[in-house]
Protein backbone atom coordinates (compact mmCIF):
# COMPACT_ATOMS: atom_id res chain seq x y z
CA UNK A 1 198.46 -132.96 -259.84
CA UNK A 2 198.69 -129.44 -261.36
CA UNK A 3 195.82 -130.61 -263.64
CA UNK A 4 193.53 -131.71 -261.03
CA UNK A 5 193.70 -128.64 -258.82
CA UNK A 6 193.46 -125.99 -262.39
CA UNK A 7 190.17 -128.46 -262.74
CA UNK A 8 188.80 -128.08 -259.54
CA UNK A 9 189.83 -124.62 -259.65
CA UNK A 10 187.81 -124.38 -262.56
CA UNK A 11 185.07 -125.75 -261.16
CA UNK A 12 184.87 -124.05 -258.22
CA UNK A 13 184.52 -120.68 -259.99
CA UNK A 14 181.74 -121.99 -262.74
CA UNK A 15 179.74 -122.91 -259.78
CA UNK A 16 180.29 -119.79 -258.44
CA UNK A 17 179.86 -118.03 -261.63
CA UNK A 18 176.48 -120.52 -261.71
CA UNK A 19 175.29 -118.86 -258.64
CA UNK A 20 175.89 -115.50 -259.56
CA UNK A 21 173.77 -116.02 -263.04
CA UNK A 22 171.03 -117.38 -260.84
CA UNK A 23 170.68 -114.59 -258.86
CA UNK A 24 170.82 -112.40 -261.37
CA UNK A 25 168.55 -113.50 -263.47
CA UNK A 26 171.23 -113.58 -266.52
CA UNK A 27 168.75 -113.98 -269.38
CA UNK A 28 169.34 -116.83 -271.87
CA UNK A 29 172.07 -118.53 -269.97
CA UNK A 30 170.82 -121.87 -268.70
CA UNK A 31 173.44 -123.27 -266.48
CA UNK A 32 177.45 -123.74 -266.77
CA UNK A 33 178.41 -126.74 -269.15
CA UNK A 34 182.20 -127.41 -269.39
CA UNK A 35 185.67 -126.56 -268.16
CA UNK A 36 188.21 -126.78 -270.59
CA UNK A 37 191.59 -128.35 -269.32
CA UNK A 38 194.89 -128.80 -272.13
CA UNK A 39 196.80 -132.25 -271.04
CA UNK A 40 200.43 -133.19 -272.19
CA UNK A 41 198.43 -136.59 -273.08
CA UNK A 42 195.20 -136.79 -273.41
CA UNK A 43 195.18 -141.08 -273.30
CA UNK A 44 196.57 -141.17 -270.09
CA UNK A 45 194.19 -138.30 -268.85
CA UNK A 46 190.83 -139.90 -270.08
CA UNK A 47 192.41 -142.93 -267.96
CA UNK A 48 192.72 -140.84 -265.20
CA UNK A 49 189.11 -139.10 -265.10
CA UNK A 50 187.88 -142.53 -266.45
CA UNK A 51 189.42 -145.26 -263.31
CA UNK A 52 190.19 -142.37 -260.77
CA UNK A 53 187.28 -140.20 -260.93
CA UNK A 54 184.47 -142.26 -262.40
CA UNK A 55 183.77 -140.30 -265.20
CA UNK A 56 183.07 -141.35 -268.94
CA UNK A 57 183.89 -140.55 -272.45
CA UNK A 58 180.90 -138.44 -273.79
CA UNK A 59 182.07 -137.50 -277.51
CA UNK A 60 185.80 -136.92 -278.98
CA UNK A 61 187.41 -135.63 -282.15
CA UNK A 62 190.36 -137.27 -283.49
CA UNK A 63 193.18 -135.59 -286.07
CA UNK A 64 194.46 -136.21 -289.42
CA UNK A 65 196.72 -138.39 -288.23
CA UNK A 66 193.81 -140.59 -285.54
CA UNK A 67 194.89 -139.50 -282.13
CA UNK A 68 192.49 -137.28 -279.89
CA UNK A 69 192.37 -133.31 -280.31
CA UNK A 70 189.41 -132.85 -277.91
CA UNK A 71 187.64 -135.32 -275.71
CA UNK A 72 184.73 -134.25 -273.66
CA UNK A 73 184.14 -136.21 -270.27
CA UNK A 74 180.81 -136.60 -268.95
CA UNK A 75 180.98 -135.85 -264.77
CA UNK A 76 176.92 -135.51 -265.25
CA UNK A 77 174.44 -136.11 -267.38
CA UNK A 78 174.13 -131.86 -268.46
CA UNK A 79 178.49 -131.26 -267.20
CA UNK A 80 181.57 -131.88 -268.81
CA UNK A 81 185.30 -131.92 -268.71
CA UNK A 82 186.68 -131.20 -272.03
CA UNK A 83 190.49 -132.68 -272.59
CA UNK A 84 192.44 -130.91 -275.17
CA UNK A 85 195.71 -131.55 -276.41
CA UNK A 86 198.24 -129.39 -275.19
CA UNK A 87 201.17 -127.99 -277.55
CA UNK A 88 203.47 -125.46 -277.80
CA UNK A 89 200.95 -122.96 -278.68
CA UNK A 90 197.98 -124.09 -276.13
CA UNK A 91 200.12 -124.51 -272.95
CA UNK A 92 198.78 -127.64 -270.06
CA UNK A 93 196.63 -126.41 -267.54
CA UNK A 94 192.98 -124.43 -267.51
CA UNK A 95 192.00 -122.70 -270.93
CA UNK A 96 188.26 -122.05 -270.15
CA UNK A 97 184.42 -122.27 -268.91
CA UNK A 98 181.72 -123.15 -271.07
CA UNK A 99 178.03 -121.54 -270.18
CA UNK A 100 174.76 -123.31 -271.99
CA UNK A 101 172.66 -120.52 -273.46
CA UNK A 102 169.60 -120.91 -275.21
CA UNK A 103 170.36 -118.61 -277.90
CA UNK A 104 173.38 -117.69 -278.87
CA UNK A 105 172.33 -114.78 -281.33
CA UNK A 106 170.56 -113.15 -277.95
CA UNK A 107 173.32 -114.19 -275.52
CA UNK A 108 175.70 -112.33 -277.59
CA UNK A 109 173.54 -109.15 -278.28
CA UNK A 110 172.86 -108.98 -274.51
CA UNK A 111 176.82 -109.41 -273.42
CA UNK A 112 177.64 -106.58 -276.10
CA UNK A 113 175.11 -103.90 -274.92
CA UNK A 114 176.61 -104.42 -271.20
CA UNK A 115 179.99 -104.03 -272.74
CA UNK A 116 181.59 -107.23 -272.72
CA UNK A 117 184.47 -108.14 -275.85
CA UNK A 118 182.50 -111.05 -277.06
CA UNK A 119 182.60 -112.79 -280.68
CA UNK A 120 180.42 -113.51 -283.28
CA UNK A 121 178.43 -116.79 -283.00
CA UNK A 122 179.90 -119.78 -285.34
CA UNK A 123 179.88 -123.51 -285.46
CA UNK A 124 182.00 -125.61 -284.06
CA UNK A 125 183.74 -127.73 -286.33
CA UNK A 126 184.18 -130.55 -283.86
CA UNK A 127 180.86 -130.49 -281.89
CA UNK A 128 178.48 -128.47 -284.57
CA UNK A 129 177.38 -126.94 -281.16
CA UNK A 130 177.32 -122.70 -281.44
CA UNK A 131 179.73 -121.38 -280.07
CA UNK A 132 181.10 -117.70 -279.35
CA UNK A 133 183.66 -116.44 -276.97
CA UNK A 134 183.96 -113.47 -274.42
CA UNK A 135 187.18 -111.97 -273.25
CA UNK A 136 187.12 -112.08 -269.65
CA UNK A 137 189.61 -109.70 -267.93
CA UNK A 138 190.33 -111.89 -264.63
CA UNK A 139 190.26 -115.73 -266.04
CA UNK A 140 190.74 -114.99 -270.31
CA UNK A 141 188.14 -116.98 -272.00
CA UNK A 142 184.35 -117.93 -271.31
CA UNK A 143 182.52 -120.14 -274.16
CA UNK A 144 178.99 -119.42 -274.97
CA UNK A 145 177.44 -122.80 -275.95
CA UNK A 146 174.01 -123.26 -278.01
CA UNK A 147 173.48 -127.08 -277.74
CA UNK A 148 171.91 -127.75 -280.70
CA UNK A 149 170.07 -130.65 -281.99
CA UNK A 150 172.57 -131.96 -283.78
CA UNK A 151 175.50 -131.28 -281.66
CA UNK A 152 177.56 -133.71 -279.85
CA UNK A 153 177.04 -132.22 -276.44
CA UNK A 154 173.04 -132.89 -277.31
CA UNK A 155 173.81 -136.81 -278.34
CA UNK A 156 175.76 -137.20 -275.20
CA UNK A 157 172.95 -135.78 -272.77
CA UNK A 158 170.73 -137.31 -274.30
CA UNK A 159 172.58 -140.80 -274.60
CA UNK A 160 172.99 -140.18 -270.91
CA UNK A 161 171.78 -143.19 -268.04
């Protein structure tokens, strides 16, 4: 139950955050794309969000060893949930909001100049989407996401019905 209300949580302040970006005109960002949720069990969860809440598996990436590491969860056809595995060192509960920008390079130059801690663009080893991360004082983490061609969030909308 924790789960669901750190989700909606979640979602309730990327729509807000989505609202604020509108009105401001936030250059480059295109709308919000994910929130990021750690699970004690990430089988039982995609059963959850699959029966419960109507949702569907959109991409995953497995371990070494087969099981899940990340599973992203299509709510609609441009949203996600993403299901990661939770650990000792990434704790259950609400790790983060993903943003779609168009181009990461510019997304990050125009974050830096208004002073925000935000990395370097790289590629994501599980989705080959670009990624790159600002530090956000009141919530932690906020994921800049460049969809790109060959990403999985791309073969996912586009595989979308």
């Amino acid at each position: 139950m924790r789960g669901v209300m750190l989700f909606i949580a979640g979602l309730a302040v990327g729509l807000a955050v989505q609202a604020a970006v509108a009105q401001t005109q936030n250059q480059g960002v295109v709308m919000m794309n994910h929130v990021g949720v750690n699970v004690p069990n990430i089988p039982e969860a995609i059963a959850y969000y699959t029966q419960k809440m109507g949702y569907r598996e959109a991409f995953r990436a497995n371990g070494p060893d087969g099981q899940p590491t990340l599973v992203y969860m299509h709510i609609s056809r441009n949203t996600f949930l993403e299901l990661g595995q939770a650990n000792e060192q990434r704790p259950a509960g609400f790790t983060h909001y993903g943003v779609h920008v168009e181009n990461i390079k510019d997304a990050v130059g125009v974050f830096k100049q208004r002073g925000v801690t935000v990395t370097d663009p790289n590629v994501s080893r599980n989705t080959k989407a670009l990624l790159a991360n600002i530090t956000d004082p009141y919530m932690g983490r906020i994921e800049l996401v460049e969809i790109t061609a060959d990403s999985l969030q791309r073969q996912a909308i586009d595989s979308w019905k």
